[in-house]
PDB file of N, CA and C in Angstrom:
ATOM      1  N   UNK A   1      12.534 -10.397  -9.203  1.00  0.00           N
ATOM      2  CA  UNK A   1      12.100  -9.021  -9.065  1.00  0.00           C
ATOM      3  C   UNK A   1      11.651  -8.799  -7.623  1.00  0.00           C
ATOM      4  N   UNK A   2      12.089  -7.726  -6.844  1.00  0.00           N
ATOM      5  CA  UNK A   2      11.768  -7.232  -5.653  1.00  0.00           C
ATOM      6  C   UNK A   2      10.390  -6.791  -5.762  1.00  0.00           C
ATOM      7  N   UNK A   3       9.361  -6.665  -5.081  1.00  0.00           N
ATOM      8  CA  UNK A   3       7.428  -6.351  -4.821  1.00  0.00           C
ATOM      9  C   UNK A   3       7.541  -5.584  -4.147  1.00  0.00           C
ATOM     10  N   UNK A   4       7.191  -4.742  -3.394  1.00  0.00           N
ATOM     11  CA  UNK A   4       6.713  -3.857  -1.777  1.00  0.00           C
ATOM     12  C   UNK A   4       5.040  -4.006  -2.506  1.00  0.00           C
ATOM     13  N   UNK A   5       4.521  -4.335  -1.315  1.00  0.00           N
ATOM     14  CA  UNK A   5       2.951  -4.462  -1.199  1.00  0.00           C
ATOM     15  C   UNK A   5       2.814  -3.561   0.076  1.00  0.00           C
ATOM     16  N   UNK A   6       2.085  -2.848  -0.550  1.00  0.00           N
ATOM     17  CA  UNK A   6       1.623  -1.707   0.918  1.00  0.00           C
ATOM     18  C   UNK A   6       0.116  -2.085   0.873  1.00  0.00           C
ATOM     19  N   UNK A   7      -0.221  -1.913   1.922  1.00  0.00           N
ATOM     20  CA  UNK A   7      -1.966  -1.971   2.609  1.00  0.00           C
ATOM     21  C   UNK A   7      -1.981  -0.842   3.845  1.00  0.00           C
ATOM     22  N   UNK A   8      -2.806   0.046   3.189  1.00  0.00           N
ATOM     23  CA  UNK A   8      -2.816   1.635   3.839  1.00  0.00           C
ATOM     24  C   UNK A   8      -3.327   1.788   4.989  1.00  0.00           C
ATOM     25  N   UNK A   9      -2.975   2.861   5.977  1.00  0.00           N
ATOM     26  CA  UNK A   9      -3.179   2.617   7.039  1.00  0.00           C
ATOM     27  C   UNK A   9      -4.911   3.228   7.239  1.00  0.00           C
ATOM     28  N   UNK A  10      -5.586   2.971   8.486  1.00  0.00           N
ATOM     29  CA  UNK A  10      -6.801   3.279   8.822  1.00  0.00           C
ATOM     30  C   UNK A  10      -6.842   4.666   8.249  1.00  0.00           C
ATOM     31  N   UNK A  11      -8.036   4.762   7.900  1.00  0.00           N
ATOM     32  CA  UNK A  11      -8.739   6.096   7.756  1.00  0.00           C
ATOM     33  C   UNK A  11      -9.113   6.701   9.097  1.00  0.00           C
ATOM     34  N   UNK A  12      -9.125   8.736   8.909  1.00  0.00           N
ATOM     35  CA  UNK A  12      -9.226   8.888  10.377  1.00  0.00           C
ATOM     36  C   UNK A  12     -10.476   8.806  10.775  1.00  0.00           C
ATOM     37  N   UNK A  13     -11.434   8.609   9.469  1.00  0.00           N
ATOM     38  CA  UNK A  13     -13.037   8.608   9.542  1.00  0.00           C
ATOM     39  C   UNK A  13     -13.152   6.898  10.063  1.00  0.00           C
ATOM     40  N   UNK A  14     -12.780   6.093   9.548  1.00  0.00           N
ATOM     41  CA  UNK A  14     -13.098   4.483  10.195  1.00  0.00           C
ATOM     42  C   UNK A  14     -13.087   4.994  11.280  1.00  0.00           C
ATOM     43  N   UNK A  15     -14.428   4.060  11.898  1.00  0.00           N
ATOM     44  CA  UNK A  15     -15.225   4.169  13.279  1.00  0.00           C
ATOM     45  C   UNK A  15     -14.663   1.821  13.218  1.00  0.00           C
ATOM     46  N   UNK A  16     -14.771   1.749  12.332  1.00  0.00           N
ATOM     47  CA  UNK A  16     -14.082  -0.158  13.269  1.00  0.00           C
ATOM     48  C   UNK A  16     -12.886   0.104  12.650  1.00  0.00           C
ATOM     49  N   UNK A  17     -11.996   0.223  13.487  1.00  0.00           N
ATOM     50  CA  UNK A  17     -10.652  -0.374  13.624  1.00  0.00           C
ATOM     51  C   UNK A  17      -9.943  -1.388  13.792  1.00  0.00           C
ATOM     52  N   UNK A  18     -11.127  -3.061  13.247  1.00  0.00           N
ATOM     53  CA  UNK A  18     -10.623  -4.097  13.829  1.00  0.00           C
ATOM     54  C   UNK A  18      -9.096  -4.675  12.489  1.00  0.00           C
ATOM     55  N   UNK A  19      -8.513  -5.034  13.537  1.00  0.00           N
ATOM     56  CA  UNK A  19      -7.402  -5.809  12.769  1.00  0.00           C
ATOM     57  C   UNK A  19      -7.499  -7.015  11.737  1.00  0.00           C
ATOM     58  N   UNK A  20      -7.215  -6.826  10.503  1.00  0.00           N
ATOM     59  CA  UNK A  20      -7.571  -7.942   9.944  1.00  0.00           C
ATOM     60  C   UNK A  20      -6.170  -8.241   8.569  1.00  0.00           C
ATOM     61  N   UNK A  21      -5.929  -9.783   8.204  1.00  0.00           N
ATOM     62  CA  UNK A  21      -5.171 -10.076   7.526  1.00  0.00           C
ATOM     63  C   UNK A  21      -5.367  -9.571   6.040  1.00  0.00           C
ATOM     64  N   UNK A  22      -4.390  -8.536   5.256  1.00  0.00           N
ATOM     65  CA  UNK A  22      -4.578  -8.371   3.668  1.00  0.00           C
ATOM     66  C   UNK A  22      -4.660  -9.637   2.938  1.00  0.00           C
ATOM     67  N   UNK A  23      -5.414 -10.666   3.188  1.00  0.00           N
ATOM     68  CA  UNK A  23      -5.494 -11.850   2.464  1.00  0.00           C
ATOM     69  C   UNK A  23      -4.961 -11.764   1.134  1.00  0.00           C
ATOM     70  N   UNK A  24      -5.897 -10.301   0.456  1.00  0.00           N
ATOM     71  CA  UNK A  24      -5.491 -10.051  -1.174  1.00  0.00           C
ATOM     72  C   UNK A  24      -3.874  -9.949  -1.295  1.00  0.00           C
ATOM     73  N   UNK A  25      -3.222  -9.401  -0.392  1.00  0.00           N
ATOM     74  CA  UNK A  25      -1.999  -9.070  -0.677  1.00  0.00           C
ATOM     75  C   UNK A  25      -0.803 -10.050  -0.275  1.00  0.00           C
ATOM     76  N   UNK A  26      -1.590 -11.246   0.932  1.00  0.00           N
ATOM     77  CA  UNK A  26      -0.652 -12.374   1.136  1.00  0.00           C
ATOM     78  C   UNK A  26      -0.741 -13.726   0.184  1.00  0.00           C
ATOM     79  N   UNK A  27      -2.473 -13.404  -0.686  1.00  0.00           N
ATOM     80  CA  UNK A  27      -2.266 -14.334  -1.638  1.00  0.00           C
ATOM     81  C   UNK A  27      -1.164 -13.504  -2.987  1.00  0.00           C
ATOM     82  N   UNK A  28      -0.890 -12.721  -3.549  1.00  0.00           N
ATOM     83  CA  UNK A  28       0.038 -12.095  -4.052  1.00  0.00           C
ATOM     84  C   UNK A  28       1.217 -11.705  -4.047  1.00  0.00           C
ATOM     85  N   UNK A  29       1.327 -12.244  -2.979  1.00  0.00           N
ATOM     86  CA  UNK A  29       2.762 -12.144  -2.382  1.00  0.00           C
ATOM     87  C   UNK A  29       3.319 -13.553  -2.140  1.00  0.00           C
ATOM     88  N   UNK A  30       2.542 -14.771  -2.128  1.00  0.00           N
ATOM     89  CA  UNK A  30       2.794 -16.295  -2.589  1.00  0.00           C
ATOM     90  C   UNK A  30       2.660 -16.619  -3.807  1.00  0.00           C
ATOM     91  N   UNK A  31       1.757 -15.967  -4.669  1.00  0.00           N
ATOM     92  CA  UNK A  31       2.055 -15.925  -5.642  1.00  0.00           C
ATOM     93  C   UNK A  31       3.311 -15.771  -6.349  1.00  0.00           C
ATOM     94  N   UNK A  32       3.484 -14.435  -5.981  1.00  0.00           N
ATOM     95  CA  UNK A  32       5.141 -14.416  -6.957  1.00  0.00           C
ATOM     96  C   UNK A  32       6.447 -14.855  -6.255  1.00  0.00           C
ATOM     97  N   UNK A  33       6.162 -15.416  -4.942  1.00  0.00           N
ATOM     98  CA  UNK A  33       7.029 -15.894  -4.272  1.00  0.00           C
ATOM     99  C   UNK A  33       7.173 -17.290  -4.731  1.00  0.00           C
ATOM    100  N   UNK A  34       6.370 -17.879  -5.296  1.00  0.00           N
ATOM    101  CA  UNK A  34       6.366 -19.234  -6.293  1.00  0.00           C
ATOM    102  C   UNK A  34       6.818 -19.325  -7.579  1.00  0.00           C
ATOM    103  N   UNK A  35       6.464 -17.717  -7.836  1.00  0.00           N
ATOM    104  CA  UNK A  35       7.238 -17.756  -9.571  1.00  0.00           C
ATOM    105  C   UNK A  35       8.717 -16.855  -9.412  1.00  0.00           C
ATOM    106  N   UNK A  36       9.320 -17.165  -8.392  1.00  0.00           N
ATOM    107  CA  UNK A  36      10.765 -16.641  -7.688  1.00  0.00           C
ATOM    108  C   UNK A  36      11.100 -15.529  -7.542  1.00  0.00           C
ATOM    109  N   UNK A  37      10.030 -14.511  -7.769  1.00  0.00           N
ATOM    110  CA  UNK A  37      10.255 -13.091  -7.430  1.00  0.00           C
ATOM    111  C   UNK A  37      10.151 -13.055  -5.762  1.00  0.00           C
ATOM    112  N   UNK A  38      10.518 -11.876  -5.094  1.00  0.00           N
ATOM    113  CA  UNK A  38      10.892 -11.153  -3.982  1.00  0.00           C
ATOM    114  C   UNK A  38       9.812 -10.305  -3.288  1.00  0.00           C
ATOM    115  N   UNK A  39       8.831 -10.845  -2.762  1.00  0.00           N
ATOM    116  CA  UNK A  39       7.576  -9.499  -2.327  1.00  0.00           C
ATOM    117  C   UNK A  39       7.817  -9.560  -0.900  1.00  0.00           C
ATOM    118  N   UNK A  40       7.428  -8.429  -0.289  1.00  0.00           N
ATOM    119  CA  UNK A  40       7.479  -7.647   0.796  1.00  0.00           C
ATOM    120  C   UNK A  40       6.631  -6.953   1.112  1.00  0.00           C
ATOM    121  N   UNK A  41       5.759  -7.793   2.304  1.00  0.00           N
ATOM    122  CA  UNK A  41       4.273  -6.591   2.894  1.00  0.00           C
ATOM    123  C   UNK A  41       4.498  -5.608   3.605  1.00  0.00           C
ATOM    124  N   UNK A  42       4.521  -4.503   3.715  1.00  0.00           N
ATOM    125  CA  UNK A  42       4.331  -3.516   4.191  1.00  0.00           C
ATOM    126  C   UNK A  42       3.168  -2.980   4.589  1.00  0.00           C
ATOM    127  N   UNK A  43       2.524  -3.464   5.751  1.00  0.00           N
ATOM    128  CA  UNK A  43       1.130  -3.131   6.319  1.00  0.00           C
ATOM    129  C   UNK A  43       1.153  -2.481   7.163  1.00  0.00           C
ATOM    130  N   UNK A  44       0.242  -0.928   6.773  1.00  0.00           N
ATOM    131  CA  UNK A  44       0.433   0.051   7.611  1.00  0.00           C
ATOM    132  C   UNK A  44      -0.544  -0.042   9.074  1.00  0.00           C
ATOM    133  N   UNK A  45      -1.693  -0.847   8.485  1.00  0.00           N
ATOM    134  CA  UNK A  45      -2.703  -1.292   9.879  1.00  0.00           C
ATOM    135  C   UNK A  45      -1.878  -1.441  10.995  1.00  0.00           C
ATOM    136  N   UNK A  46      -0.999  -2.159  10.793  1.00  0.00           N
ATOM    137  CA  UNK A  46      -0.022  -2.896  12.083  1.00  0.00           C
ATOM    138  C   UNK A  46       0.152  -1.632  13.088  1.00  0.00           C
ATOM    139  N   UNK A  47       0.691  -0.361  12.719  1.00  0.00           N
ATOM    140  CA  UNK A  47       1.139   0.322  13.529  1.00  0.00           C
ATOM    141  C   UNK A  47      -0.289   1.339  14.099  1.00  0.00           C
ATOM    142  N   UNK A  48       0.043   1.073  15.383  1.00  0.00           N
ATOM    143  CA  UNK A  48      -1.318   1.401  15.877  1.00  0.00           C
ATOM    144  C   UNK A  48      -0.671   3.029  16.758  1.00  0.00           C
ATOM    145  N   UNK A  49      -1.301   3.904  16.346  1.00  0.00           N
ATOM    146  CA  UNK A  49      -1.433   5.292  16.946  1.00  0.00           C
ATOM    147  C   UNK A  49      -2.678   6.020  17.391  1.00  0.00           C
ATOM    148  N   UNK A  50      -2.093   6.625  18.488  1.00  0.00           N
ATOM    149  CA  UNK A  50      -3.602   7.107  18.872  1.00  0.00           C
ATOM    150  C   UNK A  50      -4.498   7.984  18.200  1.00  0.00           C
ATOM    151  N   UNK A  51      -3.381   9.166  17.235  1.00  0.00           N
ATOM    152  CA  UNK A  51      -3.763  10.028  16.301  1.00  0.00           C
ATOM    153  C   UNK A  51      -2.775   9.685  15.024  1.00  0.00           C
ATOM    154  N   UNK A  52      -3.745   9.134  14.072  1.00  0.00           N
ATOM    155  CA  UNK A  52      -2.838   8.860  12.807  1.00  0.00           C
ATOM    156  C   UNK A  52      -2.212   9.916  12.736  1.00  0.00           C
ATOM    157  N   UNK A  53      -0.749   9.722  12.302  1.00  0.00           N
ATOM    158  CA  UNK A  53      -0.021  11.122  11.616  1.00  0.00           C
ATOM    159  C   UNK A  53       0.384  10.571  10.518  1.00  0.00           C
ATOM    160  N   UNK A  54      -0.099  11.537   9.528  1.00  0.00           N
ATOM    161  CA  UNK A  54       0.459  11.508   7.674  1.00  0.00           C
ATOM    162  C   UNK A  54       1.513  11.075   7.332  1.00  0.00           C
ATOM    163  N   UNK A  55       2.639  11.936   8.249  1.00  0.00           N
ATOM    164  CA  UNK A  55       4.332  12.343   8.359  1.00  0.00           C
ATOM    165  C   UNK A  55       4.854  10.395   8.559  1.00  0.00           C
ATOM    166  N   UNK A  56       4.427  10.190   9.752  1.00  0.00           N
ATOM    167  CA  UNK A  56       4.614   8.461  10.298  1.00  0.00           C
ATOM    168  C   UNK A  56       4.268   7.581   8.980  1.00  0.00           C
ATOM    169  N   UNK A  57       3.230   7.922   8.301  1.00  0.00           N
ATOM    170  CA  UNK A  57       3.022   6.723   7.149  1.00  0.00           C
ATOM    171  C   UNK A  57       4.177   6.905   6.160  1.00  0.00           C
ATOM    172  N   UNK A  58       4.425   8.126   5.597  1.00  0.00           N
ATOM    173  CA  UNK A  58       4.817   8.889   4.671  1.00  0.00           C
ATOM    174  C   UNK A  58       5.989   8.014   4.775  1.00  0.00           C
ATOM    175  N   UNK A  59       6.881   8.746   5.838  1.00  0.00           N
ATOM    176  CA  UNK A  59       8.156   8.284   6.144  1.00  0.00           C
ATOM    177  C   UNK A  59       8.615   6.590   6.526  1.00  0.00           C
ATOM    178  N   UNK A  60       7.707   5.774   7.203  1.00  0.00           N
ATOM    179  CA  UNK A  60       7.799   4.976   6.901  1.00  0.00           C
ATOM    180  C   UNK A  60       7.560   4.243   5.568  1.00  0.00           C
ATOM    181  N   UNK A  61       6.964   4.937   4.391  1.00  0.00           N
ATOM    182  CA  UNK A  61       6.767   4.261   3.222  1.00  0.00           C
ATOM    183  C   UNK A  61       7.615   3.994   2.413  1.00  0.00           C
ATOM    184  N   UNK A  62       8.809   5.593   2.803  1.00  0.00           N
ATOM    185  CA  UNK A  62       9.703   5.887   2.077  1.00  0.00           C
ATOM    186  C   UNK A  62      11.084   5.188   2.477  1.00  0.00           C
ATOM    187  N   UNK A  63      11.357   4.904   3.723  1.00  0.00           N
ATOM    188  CA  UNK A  63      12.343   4.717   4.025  1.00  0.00           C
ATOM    189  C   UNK A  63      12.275   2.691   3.664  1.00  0.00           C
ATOM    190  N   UNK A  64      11.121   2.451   3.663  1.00  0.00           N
ATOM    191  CA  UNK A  64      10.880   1.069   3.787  1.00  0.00           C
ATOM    192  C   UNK A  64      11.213   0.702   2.043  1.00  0.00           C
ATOM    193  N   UNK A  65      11.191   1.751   1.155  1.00  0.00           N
ATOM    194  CA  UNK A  65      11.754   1.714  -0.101  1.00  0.00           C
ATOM    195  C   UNK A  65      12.823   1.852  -0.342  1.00  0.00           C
ATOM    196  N   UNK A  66      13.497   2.642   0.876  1.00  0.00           N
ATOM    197  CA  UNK A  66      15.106   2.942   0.532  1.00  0.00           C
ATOM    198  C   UNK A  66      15.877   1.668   1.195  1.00  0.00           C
ATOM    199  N   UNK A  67      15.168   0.947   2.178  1.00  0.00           N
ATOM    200  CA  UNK A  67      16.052   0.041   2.454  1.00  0.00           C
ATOM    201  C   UNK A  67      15.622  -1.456   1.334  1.00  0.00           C
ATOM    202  N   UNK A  68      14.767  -1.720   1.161  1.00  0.00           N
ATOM    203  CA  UNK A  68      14.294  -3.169   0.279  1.00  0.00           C
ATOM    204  C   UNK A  68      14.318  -2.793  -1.245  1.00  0.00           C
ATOM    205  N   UNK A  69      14.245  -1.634  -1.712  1.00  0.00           N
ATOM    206  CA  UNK A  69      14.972  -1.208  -3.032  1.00  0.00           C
ATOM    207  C   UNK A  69      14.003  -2.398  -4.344  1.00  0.00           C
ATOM    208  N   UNK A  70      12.573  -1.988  -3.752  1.00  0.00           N
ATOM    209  CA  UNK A  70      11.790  -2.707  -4.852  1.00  0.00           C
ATOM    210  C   UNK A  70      12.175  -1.735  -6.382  1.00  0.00           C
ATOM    211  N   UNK A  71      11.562  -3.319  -6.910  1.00  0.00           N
ATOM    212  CA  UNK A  71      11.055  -3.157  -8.776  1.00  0.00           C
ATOM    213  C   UNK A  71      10.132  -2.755  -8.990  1.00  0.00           C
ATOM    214  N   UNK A  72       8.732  -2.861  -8.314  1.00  0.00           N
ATOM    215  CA  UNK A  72       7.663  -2.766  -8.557  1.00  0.00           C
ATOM    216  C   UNK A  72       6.978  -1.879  -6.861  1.00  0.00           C
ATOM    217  N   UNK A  73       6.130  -1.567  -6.914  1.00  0.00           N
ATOM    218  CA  UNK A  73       5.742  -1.232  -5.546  1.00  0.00           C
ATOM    219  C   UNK A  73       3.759  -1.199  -6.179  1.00  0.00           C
ATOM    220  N   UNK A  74       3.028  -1.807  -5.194  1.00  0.00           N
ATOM    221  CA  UNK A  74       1.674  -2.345  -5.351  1.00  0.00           C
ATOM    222  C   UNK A  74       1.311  -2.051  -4.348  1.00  0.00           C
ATOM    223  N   UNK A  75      -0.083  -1.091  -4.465  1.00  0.00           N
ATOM    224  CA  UNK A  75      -0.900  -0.655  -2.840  1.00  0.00           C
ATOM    225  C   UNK A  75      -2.061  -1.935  -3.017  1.00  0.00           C
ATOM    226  N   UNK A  76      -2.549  -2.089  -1.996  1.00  0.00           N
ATOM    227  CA  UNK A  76      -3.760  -2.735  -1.763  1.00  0.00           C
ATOM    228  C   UNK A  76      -4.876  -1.735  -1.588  1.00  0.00           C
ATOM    229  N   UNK A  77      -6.393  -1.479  -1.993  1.00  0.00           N
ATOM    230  CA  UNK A  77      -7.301  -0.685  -1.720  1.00  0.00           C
ATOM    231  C   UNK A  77      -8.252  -1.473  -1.339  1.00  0.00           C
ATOM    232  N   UNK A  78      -8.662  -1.973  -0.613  1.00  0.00           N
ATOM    233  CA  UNK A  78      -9.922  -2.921  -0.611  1.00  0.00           C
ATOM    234  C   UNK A  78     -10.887  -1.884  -0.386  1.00  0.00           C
ATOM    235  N   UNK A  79     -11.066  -1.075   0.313  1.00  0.00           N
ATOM    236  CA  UNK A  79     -12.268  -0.051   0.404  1.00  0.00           C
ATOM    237  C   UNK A  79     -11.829   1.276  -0.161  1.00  0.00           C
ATOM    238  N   UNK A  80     -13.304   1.802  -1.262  1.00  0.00           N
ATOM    239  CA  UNK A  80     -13.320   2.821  -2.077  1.00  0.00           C
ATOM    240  C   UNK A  80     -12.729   4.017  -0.706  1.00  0.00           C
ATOM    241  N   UNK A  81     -12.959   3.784   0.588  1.00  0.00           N
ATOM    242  CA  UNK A  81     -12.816   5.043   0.964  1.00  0.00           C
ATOM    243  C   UNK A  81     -10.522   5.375   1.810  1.00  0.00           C
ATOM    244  N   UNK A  82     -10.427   3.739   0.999  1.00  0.00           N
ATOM    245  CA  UNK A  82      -8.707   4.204   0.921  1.00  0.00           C
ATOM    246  C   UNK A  82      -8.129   4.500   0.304  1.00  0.00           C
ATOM    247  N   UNK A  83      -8.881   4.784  -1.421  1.00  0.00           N
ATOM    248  CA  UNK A  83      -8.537   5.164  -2.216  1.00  0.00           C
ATOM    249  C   UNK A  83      -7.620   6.918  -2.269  1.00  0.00           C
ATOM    250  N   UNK A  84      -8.286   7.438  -1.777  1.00  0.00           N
ATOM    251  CA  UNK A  84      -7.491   8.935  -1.758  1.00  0.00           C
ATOM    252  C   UNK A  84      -6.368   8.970  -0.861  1.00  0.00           C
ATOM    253  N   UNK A  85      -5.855   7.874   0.291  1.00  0.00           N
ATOM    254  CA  UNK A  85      -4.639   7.954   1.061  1.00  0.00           C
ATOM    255  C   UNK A  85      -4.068   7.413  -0.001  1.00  0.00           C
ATOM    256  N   UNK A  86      -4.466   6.389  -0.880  1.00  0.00           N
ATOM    257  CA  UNK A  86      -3.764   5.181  -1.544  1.00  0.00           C
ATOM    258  C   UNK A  86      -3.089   5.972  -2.514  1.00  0.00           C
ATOM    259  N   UNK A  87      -4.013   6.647  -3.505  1.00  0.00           N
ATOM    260  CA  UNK A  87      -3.576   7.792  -4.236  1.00  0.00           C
ATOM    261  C   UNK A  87      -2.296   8.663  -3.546  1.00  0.00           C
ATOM    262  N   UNK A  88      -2.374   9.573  -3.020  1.00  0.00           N
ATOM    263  CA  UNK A  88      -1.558  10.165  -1.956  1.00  0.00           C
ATOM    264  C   UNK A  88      -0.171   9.345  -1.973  1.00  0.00           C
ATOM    265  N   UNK A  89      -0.212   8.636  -1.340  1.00  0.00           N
ATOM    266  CA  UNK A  89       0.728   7.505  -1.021  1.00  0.00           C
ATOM    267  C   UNK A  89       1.857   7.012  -2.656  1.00  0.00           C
ATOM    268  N   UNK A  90       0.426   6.974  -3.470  1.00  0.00           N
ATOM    269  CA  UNK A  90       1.324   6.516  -4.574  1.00  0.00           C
ATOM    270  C   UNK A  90       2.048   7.442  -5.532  1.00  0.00           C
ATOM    271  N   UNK A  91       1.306   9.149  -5.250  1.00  0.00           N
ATOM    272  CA  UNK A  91       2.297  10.314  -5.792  1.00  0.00           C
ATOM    273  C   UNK A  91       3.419  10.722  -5.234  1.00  0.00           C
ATOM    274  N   UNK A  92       3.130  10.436  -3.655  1.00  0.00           N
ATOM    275  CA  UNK A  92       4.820  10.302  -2.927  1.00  0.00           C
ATOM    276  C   UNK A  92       5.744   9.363  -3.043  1.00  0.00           C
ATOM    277  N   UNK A  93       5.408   8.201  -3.914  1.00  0.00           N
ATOM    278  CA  UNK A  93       6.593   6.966  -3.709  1.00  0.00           C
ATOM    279  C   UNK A  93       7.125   8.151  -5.542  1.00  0.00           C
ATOM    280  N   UNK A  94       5.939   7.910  -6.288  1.00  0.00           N
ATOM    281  CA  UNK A  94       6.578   8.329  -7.924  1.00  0.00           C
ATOM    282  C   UNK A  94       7.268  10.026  -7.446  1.00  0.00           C
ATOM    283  N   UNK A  95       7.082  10.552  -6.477  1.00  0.00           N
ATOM    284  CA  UNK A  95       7.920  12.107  -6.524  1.00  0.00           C
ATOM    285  C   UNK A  95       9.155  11.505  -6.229  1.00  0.00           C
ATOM    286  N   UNK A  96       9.292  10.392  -4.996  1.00  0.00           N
ATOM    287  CA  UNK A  96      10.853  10.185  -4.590  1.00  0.00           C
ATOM    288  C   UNK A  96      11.538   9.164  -5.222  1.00  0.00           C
ATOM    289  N   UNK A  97      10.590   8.673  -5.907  1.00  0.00           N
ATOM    290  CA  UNK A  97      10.918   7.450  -6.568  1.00  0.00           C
ATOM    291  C   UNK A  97      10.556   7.226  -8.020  1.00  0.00           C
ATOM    292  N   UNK A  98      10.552   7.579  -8.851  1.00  0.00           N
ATOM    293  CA  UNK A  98      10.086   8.058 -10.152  1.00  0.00           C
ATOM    294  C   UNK A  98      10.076   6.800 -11.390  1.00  0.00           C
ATOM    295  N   UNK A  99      11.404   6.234 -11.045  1.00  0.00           N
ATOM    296  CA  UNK A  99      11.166   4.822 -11.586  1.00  0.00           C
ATOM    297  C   UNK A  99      11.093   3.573 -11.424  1.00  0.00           C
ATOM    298  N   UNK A 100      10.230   3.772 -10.449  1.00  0.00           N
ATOM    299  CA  UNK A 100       9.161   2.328  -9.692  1.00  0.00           C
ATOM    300  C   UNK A 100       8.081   2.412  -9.747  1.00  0.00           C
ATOM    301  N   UNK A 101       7.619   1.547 -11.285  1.00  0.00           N
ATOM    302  CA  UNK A 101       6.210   1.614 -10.927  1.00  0.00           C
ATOM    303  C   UNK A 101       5.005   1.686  -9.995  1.00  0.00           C
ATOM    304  N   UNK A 102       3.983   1.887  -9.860  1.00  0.00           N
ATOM    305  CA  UNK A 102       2.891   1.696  -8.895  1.00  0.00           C
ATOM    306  C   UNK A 102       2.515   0.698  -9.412  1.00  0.00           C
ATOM    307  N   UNK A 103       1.663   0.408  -8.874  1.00  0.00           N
ATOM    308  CA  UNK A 103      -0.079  -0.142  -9.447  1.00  0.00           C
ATOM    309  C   UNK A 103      -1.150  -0.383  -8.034  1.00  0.00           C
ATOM    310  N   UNK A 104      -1.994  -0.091  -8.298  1.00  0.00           N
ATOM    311  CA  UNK A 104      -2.912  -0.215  -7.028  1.00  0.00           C
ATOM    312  C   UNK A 104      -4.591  -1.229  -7.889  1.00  0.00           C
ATOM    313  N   UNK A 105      -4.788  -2.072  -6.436  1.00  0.00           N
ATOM    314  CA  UNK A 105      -5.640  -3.220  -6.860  1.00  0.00           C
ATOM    315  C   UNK A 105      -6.345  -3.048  -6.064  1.00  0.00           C
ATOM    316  N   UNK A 106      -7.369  -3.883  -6.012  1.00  0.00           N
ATOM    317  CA  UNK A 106      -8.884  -3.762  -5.430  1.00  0.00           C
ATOM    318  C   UNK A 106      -9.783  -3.373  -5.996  1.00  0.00           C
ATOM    319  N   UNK A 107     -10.766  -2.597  -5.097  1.00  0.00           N
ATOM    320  CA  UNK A 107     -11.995  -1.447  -5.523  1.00  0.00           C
ATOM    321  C   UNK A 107     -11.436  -0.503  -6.457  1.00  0.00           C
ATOM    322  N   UNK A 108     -10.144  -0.153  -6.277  1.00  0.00           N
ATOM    323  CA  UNK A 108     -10.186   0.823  -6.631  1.00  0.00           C
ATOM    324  C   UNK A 108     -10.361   1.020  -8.300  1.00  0.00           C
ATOM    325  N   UNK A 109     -10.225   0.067  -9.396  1.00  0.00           N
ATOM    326  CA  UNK A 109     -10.366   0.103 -10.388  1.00  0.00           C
ATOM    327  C   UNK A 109     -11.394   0.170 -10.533  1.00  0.00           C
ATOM    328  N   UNK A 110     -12.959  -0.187  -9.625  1.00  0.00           N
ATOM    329  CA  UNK A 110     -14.202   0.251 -10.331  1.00  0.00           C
ATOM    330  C   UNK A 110     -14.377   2.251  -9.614  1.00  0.00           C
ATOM    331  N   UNK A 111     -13.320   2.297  -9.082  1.00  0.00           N
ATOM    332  CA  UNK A 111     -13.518   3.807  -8.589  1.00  0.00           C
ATOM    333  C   UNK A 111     -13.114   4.620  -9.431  1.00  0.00           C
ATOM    334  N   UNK A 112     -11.964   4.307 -10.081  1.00  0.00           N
ATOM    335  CA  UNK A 112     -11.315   5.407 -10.840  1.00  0.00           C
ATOM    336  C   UNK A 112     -11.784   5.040 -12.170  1.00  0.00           C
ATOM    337  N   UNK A 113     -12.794   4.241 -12.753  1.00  0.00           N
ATOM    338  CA  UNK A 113     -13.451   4.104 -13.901  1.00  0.00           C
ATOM    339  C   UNK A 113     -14.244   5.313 -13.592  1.00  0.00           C
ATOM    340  N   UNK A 114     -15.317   5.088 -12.794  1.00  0.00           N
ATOM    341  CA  UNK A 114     -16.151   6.236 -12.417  1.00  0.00           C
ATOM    342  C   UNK A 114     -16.107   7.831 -12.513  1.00  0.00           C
ATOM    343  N   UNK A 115     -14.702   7.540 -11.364  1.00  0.00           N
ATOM    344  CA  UNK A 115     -14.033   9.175 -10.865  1.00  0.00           C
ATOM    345  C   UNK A 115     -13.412   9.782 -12.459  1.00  0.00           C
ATOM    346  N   UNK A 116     -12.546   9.221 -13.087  1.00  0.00           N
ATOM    347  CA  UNK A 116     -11.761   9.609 -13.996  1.00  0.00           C
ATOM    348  C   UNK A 116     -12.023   9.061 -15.426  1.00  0.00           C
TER     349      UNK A 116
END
């Protein structure tokens, strides 16, 4: 089975911008790379702009689906406050992409207990 693991890009409110490894998402991505599935990180941190643009994530999210043609597609949230890009992110893969699951991990499951 093909993975896309996305890890969302900075918030425009983050004041530290330091670079750091999705540990959660490279241990998960050896994971199923051991049980012979296909994962693929897609880390939006990497691309560094001076003014985030929406359009740049968007389109790279999408096109990075049209070429690797995952089974599954998995955001990373480690902080409650990436939750609403993460969200975002994951109603644009299901509008263009409708039958590829999501799932999003981290915080965000004690958030959307709360929120919803």
């Amino acid at each position: 089975m093909k993975v896309l693991l996305i890890n969302p890009p900075f918030q425009d409110s983050f004041y530290n911008r330091e670079f750091y490894l999705p540990s959660s998402l490279l241990y998960l991505a050896g994971s199923l790379q051991e049980k012979g599935h296909n994962p693929k990180i897609l880390d939006l941190k990497t691309f560094h702009q001076q003014r985030p643009n929406k359009n740049f994530y968007e389109s790279k999210i999408l096109k990075t689906i049209s070429e690797f043609e995952p089974n599954l597609i998995g955001f990373g949230c480690l902080f409650s406050g990436d939750f609403p890009s993460v969200l975002n992110y994951s109603n644009l893969t299901k509008q263009h992409h409708p039958k590829i699951p999501n799932v999003i991990g981290g915080i965000t499951q004690h958030y959307m207990l709360k929120k919803f």
